[in-house]
N, C-alpha and C. Protein backbone atom coordinates (compact mmCIF):
# COMPACT_ATOMS: atom_id res chain seq x y z
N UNK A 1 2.67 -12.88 45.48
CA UNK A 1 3.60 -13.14 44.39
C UNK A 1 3.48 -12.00 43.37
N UNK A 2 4.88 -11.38 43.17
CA UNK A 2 4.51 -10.64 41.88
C UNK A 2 5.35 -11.47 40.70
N UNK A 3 4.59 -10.53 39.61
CA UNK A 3 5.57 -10.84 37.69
C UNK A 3 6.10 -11.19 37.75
N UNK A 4 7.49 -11.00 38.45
CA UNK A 4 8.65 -11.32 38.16
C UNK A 4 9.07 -12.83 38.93
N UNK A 5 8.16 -12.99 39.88
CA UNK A 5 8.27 -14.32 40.97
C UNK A 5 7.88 -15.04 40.22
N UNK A 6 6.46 -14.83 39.50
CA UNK A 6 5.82 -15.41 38.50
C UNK A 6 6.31 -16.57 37.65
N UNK A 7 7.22 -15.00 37.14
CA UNK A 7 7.84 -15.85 35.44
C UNK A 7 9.26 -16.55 36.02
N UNK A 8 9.73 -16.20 36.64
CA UNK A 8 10.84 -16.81 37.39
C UNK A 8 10.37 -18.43 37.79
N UNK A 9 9.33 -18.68 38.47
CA UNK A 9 9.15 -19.71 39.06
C UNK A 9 9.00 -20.72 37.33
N UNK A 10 8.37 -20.21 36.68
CA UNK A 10 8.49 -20.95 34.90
C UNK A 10 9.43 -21.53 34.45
N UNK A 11 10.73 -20.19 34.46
CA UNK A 11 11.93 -20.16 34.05
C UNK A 11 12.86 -21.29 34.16
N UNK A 12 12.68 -21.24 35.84
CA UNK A 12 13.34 -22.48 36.44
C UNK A 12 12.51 -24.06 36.29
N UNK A 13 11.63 -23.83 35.84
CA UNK A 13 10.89 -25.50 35.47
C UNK A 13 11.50 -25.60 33.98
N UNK A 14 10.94 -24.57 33.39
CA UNK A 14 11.96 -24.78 31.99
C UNK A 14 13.40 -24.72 31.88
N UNK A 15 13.77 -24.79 32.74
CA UNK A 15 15.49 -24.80 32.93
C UNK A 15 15.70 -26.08 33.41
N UNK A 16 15.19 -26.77 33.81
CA UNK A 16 14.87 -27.73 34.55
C UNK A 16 14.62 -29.19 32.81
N UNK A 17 13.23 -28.51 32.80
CA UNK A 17 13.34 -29.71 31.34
C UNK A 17 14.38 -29.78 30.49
N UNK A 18 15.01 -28.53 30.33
CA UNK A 18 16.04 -28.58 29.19
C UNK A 18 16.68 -29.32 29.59
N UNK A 19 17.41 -29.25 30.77
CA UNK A 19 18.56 -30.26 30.96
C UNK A 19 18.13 -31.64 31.48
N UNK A 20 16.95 -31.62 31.17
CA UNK A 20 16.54 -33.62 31.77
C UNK A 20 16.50 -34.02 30.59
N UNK A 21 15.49 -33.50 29.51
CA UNK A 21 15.97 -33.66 27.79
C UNK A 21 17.29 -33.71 27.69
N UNK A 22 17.76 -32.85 27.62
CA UNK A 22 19.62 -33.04 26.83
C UNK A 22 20.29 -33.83 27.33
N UNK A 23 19.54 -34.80 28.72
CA UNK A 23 20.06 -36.02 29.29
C UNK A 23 19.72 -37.80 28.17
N UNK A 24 18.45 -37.33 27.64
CA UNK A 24 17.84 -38.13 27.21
C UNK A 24 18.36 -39.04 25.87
N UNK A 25 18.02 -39.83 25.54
CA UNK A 25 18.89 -39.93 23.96
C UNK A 25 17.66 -41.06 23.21
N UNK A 26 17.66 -40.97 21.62
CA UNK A 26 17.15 -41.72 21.41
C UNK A 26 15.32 -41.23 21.17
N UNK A 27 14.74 -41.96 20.16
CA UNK A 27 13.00 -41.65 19.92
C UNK A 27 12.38 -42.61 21.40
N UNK A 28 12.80 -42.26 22.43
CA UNK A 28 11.70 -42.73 23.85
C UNK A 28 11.23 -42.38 24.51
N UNK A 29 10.26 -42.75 25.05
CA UNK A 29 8.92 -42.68 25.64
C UNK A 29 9.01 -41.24 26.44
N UNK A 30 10.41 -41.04 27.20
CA UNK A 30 10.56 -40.24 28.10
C UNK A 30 11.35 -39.11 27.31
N UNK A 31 11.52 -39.41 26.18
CA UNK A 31 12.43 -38.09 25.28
C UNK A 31 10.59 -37.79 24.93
N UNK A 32 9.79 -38.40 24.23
CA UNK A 32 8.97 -37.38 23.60
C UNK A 32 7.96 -36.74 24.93
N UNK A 33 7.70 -37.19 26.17
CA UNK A 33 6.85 -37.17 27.22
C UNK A 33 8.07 -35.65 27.20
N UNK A 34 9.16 -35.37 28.30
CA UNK A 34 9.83 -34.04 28.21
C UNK A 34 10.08 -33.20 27.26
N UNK A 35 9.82 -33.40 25.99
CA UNK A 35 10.04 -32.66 25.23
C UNK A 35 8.55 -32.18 24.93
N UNK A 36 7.45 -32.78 25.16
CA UNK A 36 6.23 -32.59 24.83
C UNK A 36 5.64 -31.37 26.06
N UNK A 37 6.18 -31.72 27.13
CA UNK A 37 5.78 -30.63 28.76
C UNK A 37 6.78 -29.71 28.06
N UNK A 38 8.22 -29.55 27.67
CA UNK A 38 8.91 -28.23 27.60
C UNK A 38 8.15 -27.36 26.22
N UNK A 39 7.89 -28.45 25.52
CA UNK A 39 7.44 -27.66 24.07
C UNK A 39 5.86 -26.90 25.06
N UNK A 40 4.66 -27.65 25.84
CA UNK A 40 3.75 -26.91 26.09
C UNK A 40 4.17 -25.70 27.05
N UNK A 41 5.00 -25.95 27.50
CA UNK A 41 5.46 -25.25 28.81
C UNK A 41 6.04 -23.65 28.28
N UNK A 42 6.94 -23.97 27.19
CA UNK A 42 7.33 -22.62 26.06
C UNK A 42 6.49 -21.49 25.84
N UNK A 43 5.66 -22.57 24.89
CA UNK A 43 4.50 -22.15 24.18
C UNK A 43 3.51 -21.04 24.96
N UNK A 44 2.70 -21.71 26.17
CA UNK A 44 2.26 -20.82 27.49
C UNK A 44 2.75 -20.15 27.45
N UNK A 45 4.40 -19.97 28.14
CA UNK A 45 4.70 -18.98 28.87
C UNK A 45 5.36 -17.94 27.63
N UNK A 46 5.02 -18.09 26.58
CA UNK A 46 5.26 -16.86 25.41
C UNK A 46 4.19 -16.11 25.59
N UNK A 47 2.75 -17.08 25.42
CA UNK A 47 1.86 -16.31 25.27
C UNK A 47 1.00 -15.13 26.75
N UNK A 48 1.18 -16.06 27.35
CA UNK A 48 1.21 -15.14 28.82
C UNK A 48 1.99 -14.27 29.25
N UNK A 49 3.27 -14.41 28.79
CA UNK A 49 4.43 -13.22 29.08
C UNK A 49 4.46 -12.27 28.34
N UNK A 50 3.63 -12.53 26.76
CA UNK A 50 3.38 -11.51 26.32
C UNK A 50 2.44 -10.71 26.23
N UNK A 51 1.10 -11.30 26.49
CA UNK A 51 -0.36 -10.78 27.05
C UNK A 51 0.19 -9.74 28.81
N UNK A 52 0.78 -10.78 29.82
CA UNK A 52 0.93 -9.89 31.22
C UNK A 52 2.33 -9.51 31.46
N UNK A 53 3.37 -9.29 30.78
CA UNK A 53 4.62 -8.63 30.96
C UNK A 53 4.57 -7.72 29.92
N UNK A 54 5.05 -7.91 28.60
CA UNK A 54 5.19 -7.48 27.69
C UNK A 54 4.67 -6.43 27.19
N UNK A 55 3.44 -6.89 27.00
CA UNK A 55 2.25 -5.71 26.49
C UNK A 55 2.16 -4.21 27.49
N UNK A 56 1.76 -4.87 28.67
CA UNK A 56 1.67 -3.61 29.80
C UNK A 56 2.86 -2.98 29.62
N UNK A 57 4.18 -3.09 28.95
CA UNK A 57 5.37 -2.66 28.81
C UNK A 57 5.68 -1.69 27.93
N UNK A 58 5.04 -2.58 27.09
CA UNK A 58 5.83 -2.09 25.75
C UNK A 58 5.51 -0.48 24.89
N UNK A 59 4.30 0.19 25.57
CA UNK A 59 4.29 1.82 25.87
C UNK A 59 4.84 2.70 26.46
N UNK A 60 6.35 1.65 27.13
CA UNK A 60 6.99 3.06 27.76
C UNK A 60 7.84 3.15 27.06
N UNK A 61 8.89 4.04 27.56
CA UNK A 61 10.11 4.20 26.73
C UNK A 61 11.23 3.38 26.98
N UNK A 62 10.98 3.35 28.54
CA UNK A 62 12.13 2.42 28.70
C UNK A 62 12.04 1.22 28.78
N UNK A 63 11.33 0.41 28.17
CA UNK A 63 11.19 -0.59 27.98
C UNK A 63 10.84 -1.43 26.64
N UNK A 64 10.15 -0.46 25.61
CA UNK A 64 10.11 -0.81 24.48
C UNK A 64 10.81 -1.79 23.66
N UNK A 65 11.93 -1.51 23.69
CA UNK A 65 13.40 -2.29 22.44
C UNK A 65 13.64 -3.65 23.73
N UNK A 66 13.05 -3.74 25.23
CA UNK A 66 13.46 -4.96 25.79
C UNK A 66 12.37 -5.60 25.34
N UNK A 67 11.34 -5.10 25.10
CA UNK A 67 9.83 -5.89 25.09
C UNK A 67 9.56 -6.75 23.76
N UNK A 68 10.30 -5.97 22.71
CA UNK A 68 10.52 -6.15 21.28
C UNK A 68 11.30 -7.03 21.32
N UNK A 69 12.32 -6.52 21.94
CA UNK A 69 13.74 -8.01 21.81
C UNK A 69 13.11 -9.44 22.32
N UNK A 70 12.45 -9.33 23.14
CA UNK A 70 12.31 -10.56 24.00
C UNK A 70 10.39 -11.31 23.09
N UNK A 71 9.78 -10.75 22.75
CA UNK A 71 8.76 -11.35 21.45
C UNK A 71 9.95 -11.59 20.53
N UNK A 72 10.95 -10.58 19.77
CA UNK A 72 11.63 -11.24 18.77
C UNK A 72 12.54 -12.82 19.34
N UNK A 73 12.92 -12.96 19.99
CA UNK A 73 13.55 -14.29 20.99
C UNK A 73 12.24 -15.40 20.86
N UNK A 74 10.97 -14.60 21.33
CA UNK A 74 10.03 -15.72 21.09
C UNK A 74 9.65 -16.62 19.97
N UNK A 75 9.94 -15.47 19.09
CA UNK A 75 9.41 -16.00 17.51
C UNK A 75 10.67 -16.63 17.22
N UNK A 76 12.02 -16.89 17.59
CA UNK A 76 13.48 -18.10 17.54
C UNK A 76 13.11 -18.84 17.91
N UNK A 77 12.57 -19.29 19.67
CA UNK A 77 12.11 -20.21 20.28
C UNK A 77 11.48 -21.03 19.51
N UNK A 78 10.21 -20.38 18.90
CA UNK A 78 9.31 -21.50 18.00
C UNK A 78 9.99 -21.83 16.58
N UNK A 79 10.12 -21.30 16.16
CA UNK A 79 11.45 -21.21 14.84
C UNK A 79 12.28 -22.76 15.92
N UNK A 80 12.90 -22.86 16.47
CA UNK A 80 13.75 -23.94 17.00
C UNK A 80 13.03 -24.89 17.28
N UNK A 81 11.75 -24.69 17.92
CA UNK A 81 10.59 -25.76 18.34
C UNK A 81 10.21 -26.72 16.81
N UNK A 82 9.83 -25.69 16.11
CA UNK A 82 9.35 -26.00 14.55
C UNK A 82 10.24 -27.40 14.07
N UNK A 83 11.82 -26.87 14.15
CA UNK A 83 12.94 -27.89 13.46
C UNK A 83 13.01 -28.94 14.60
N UNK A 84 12.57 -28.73 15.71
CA UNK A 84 13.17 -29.99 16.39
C UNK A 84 11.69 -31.00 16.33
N UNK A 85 10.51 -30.54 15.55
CA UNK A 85 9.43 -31.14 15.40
C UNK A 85 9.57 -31.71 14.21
N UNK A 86 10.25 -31.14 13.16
CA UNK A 86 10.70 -31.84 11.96
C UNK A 86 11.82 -33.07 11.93
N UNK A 87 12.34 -32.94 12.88
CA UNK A 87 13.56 -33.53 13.39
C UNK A 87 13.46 -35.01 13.63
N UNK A 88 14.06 -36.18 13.19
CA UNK A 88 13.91 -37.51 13.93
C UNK A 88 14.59 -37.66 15.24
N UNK A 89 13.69 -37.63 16.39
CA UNK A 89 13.91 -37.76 17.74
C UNK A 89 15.49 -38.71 18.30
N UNK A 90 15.37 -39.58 17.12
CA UNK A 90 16.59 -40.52 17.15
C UNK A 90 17.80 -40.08 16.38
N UNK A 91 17.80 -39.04 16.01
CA UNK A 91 18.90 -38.48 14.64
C UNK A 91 20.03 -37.40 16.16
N UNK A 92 21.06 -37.35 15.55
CA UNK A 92 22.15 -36.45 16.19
C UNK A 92 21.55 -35.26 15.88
N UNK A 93 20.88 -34.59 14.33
CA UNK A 93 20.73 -33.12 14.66
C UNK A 93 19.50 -33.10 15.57
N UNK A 94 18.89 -33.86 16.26
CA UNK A 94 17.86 -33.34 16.95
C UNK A 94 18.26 -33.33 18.14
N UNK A 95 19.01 -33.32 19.17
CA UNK A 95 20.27 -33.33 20.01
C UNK A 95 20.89 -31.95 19.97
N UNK A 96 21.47 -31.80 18.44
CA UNK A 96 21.85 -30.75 17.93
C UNK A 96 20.76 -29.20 18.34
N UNK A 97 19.63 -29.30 17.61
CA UNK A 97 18.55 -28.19 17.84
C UNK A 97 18.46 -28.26 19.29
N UNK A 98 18.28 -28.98 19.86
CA UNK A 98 17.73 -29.08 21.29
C UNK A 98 18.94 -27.82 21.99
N UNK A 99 20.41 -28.30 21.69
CA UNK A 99 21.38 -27.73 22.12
C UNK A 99 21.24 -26.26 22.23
N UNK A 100 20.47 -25.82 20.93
CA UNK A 100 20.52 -24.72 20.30
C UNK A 100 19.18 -23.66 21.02
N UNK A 101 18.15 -24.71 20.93
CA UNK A 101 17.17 -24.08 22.04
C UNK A 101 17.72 -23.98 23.41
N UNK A 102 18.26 -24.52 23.66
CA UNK A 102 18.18 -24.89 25.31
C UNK A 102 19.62 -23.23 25.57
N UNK A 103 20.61 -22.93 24.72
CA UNK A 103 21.38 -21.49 24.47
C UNK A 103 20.05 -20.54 24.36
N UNK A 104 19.22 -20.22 23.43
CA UNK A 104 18.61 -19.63 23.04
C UNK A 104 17.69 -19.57 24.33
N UNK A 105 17.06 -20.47 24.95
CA UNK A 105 16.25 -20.22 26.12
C UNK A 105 17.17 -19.59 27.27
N UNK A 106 17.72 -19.90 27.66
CA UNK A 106 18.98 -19.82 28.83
C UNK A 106 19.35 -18.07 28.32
N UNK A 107 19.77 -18.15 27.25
CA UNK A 107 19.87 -17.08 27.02
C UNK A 107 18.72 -15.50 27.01
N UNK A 108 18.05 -16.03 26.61
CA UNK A 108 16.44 -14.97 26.68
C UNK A 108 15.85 -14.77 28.43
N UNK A 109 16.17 -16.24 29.17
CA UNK A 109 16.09 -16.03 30.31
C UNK A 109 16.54 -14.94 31.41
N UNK A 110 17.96 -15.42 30.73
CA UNK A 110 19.06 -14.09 31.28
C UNK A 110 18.91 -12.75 30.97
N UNK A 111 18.53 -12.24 29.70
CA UNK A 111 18.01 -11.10 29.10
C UNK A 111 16.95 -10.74 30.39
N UNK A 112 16.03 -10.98 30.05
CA UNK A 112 14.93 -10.69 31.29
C UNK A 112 15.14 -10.47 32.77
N UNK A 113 15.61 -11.35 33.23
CA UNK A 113 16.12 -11.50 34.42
C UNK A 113 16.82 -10.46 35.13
N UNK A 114 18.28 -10.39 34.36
CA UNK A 114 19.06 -9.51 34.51
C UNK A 114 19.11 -8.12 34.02
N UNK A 115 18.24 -7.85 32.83
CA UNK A 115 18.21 -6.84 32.24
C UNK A 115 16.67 -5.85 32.02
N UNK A 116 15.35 -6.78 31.94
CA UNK A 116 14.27 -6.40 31.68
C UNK A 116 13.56 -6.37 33.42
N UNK A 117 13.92 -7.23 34.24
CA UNK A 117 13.12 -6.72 35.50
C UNK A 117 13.23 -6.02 36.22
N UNK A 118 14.68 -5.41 36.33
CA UNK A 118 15.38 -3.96 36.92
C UNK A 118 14.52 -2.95 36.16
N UNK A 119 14.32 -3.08 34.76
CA UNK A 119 13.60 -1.85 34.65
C UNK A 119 12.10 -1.91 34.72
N UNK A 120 11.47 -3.02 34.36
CA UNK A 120 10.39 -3.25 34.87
C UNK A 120 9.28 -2.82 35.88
N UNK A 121 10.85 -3.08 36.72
CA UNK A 121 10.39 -2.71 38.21
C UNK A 121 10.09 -1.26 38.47
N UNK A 122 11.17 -0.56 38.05
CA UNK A 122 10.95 0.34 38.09
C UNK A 122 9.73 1.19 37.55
N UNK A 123 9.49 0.69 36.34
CA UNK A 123 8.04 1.27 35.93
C UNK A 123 6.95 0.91 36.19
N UNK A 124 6.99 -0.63 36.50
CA UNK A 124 5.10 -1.03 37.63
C UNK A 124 5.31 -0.54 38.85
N UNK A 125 4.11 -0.50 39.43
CA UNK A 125 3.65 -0.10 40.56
C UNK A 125 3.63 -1.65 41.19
N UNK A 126 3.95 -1.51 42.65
CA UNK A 126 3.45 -3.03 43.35
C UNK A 126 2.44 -3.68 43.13
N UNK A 127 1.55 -2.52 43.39
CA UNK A 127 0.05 -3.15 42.69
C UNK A 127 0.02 -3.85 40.74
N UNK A 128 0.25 -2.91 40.36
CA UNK A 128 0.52 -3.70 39.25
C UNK A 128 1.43 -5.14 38.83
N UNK A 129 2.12 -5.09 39.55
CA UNK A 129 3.23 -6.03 39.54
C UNK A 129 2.22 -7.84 40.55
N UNK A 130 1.56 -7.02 41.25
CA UNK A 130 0.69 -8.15 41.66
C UNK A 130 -0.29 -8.53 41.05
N UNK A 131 -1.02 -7.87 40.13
CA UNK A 131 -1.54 -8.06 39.59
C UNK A 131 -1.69 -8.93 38.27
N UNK A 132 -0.63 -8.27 37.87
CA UNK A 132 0.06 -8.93 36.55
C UNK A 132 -0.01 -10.33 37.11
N UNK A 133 1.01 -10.51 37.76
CA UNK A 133 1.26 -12.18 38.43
C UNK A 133 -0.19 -12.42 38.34
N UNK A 134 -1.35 -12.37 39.13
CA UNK A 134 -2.32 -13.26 38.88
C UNK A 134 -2.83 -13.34 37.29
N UNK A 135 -2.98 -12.31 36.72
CA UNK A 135 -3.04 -12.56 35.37
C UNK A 135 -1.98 -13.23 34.04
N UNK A 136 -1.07 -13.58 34.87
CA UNK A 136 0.10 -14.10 34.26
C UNK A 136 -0.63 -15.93 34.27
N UNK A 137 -0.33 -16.08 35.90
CA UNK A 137 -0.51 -17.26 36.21
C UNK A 137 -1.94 -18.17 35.58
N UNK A 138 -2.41 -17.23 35.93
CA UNK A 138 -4.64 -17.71 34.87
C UNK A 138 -4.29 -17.69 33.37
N UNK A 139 -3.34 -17.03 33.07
CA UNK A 139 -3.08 -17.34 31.44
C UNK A 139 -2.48 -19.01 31.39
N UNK A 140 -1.56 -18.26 32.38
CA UNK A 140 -0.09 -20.44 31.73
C UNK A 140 -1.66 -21.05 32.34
N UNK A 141 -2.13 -21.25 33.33
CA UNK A 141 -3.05 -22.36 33.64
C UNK A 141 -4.15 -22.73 32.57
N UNK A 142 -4.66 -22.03 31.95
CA UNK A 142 -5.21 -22.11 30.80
C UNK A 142 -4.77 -22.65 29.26
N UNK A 143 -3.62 -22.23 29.00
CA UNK A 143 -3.43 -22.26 28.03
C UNK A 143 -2.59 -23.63 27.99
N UNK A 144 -2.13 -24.32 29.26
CA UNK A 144 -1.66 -26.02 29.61
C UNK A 144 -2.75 -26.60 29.39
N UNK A 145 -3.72 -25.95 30.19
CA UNK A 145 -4.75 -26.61 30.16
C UNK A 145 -5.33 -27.46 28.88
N UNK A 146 -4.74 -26.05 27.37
CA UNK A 146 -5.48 -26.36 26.30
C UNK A 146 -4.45 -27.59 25.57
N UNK A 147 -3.54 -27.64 25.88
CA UNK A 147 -2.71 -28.51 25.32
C UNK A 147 -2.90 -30.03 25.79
């Protein structure tokens, strides 16, 4: 598995909660249980994507302003996390934020995807790119762990 299989395989679990949440309605059992795995699930994969994607990145040239863009996206994510924690689970704007994360994720997804692993690629080495992945993956496992 490399990086990009990695964070991909994430992507799609968090693509996955968003829309079982935005199914949900109401302060219940199963709104705060999915919203509690997507909020840990976020959280991880910021901090691991930015420790084993990001960082190893963000010294080249061509990658810099994606590496930047996509930490700046991170720090929205939690910014959105923050209000939908302030939020009454049972209220319309928390429905509302969710809406707004779930654009904002979808969206940052696509950034990466489509735009940051083409070049990515180009600048790791296979080896690196495998590597990363295991150090990607020992980060999210850890850092679920801590939650």
């Amino acid at each position: 598995m490399n990086i990009f299989e990695a964070i991909r395989q994430d992507h799609e679990k968090q693509r996955s909660l968003l829309k079982i949440l935005a199914e949900t309605s109401g302060d219940t059992p199963a709104r705060q249980e999915y919203y509690q795995e997507l909020k840990d699930q976020l959280e991880s994969h910021a901090i691991a994507e930015e420790r084993f994607f990001y960082s190893p990145l963000i010294d080249t040239d061509e990658a810099i302003e994606l590496s930047r863009h996509g930490m700046a996206e991170h720090h929205e994510i939690d910014e959105l996390l923050e209000k939908l924690d302030e939020t009454d689970m049972s209220s319309s704007g928390w429905l509302h934020h969710l809406k707004a994360l779930q654009e904002l994720v979808e969206h940052h997804f696509n950034d990466e995807e489509q735009d940051f692993f083409p070049i990515a690629d180009k600048v790791l080495s296979k080896q690196q790119k495998n590597h990363l992945a295991k150090e990607y993956r020992d980060e999210m496992q850890a850092e679920l762990h801590e939650h």
